[in-house]
C-alpha atoms as a PDB file:
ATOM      1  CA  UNK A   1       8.499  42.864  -2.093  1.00  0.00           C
ATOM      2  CA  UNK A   2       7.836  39.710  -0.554  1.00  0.00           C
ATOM      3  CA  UNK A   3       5.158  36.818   0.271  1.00  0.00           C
ATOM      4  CA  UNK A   4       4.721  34.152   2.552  1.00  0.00           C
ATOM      5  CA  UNK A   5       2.812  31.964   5.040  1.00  0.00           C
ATOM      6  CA  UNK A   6       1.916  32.732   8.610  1.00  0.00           C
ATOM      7  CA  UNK A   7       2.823  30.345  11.195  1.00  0.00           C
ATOM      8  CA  UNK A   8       0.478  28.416  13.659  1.00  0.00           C
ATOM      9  CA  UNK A   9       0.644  31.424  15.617  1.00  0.00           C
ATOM     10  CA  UNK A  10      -0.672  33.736  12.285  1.00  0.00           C
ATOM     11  CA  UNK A  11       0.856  37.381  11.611  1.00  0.00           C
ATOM     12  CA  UNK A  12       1.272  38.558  14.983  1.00  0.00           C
ATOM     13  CA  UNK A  13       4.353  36.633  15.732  1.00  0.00           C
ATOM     14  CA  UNK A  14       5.717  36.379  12.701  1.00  0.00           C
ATOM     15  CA  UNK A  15       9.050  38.336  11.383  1.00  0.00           C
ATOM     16  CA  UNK A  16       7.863  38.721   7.935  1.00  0.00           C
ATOM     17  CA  UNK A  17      11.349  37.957   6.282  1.00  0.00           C
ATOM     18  CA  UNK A  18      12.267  39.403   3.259  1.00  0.00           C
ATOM     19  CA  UNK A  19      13.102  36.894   0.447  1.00  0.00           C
ATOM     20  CA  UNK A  20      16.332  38.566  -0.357  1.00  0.00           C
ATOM     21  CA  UNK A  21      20.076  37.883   1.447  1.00  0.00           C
ATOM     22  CA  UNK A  22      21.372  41.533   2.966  1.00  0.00           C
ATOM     23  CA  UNK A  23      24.606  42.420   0.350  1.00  0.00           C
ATOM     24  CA  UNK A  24      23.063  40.033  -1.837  1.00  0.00           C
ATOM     25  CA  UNK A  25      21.958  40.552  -5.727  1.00  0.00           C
ATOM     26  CA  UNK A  26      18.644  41.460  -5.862  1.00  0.00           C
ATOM     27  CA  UNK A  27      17.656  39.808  -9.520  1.00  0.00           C
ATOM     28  CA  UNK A  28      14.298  40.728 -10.936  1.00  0.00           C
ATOM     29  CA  UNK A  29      13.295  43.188  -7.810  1.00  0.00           C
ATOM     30  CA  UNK A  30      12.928  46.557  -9.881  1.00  0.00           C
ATOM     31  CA  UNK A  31       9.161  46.521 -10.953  1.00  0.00           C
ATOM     32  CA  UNK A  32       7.407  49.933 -12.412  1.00  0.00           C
ATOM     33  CA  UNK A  33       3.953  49.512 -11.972  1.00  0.00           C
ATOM     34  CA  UNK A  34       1.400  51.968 -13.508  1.00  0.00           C
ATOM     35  CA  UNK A  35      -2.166  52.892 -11.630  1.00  0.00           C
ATOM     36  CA  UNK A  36      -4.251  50.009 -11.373  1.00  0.00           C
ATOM     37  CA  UNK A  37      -1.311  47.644 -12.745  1.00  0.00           C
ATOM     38  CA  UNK A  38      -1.035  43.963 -11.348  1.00  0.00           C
ATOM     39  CA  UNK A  39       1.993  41.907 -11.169  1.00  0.00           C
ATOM     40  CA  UNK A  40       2.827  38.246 -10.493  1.00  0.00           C
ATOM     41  CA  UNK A  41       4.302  36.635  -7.340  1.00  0.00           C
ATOM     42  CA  UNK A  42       6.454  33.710  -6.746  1.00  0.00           C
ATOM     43  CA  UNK A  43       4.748  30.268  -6.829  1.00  0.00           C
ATOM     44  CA  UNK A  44       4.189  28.839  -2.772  1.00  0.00           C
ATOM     45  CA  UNK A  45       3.301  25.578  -1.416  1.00  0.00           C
ATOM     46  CA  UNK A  46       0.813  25.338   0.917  1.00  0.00           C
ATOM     47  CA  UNK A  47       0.382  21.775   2.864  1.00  0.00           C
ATOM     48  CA  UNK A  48      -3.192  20.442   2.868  1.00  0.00           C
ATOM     49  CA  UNK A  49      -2.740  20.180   6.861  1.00  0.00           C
ATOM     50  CA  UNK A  50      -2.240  24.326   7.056  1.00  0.00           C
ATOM     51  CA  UNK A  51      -5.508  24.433   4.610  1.00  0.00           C
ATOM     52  CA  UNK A  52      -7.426  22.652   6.542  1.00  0.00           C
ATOM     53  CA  UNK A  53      -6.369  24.221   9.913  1.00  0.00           C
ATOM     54  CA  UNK A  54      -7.186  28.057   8.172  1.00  0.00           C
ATOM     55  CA  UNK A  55      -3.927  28.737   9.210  1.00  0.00           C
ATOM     56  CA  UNK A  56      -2.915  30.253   5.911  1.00  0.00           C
ATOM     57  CA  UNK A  57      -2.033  34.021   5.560  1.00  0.00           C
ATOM     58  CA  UNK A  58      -0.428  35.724   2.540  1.00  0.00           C
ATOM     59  CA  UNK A  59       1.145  38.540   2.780  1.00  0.00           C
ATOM     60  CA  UNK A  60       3.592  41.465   1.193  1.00  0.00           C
ATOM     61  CA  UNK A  61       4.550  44.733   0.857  1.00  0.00           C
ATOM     62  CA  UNK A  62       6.267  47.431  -1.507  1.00  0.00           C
ATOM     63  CA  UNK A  63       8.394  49.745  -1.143  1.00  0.00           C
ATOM     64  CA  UNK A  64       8.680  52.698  -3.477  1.00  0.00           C
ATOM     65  CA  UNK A  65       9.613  56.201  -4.763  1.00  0.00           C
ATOM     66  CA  UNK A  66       6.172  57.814  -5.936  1.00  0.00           C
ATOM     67  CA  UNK A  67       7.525  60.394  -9.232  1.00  0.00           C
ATOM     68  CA  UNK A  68       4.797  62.840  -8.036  1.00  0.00           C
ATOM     69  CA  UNK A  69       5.799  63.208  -4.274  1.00  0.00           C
ATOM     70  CA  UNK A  70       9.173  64.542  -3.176  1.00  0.00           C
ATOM     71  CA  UNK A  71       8.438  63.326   0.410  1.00  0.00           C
ATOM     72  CA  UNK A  72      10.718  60.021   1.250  1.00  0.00           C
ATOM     73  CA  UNK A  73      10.263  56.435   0.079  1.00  0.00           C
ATOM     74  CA  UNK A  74       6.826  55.474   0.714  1.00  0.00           C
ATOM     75  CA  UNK A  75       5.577  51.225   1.897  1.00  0.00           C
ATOM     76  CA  UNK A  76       2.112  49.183   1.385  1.00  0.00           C
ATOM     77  CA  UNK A  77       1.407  46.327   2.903  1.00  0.00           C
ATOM     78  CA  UNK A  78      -1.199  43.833   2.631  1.00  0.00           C
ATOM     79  CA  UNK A  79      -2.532  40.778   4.452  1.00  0.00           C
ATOM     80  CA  UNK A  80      -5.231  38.227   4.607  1.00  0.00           C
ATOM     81  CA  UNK A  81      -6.496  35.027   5.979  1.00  0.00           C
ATOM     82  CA  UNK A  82      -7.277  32.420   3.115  1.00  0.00           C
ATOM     83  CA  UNK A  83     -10.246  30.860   4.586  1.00  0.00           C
ATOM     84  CA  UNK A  84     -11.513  27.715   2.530  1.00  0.00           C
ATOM     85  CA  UNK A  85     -15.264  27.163   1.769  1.00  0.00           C
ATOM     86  CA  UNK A  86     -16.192  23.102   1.541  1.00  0.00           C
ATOM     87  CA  UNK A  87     -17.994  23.087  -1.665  1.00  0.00           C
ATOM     88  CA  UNK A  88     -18.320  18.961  -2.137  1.00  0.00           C
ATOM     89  CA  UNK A  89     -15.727  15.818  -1.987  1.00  0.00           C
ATOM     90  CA  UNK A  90     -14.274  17.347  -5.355  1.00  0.00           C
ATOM     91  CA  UNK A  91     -14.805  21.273  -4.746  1.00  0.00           C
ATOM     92  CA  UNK A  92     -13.729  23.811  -2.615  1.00  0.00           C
ATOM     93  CA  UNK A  93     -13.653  27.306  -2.843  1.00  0.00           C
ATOM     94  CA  UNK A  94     -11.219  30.001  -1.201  1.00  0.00           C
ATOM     95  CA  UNK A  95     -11.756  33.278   0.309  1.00  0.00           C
ATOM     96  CA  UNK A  96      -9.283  36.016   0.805  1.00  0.00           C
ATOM     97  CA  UNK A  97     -10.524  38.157   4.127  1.00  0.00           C
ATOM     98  CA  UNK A  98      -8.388  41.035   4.935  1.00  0.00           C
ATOM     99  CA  UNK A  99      -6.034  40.319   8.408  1.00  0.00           C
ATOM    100  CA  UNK A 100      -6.849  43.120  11.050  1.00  0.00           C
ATOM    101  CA  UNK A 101      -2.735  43.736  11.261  1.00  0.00           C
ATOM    102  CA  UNK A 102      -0.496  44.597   8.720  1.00  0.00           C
ATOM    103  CA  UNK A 103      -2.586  46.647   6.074  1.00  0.00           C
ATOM    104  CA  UNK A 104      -2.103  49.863   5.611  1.00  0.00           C
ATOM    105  CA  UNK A 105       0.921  52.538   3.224  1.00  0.00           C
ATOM    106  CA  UNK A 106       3.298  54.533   5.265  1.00  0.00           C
ATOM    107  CA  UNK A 107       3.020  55.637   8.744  1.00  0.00           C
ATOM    108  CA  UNK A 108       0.258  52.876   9.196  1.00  0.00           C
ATOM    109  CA  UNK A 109       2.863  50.176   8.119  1.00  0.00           C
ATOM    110  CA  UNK A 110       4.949  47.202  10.421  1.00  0.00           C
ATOM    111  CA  UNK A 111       8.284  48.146   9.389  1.00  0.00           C
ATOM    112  CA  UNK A 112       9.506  51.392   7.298  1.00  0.00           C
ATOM    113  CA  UNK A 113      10.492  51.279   4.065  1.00  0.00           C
ATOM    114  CA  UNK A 114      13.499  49.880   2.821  1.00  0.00           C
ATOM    115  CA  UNK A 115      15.888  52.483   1.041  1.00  0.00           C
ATOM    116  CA  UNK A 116      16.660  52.217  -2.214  1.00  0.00           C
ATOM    117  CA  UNK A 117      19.802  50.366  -3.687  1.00  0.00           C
ATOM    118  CA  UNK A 118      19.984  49.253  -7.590  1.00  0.00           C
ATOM    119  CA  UNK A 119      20.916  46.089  -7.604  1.00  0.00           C
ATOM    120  CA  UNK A 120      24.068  44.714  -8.456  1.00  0.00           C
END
């Protein structure tokens, strides 16, 4: 799974790198997840410049074996525009609007799933 920030040029020319280095340990990247379960993602830094540009796109995806399909690996991914609301001097609020690219689980998806490797 990874996250990240778009570019200047937002999700359609980015490569959407993976945080992890190819023959690399992969610490902390098994997750089991029940229905409906949440999980945490790494901390980012945004500069105030990209926030005030809404140029700011998160994004992810998962790849995983589902126990109650025997088809292949299956991948979700997710993205949206974080579009920032001037409250007052003090107070803003944030908005999460779902990207027209790169949403969608399996044959919908940028990229095909990974395949699975336990991690050294």
């Amino acid at each position: 799974m990874a996250q990240g920030l778009g570019g200047n040029d937002g999700p359609e020319t980015t490569n959407f790198e993976d945080k992890w280095t190819t023959g690399q340990p992969h610490i902390q990247s098994q997750l089991a997840l029940g229905p409906k379960g949440t999980t945490l993602l790494d901390a980012v830094e945004i500069p105030i410049s990209s926030i005030a540009a809404q140029r700011v796109f998160i994004w992810g995806w998962a790849d995983y074996d589902d126990i109650f399909d025997a088809t292949p690996r299956h991948r979700t991914e997710f993205c949206c525009r974080v579009v920032v609301i001037p409250q007052n001097p003090a107070q803003m609020m944030v908005r999460f609007e779902t990207y027209r690219m790169h949403n969608g689980y399996d044959d919908d998806c940028f990229r095909e799933p990974s395949p699975y490797a336990q991690p050294v």
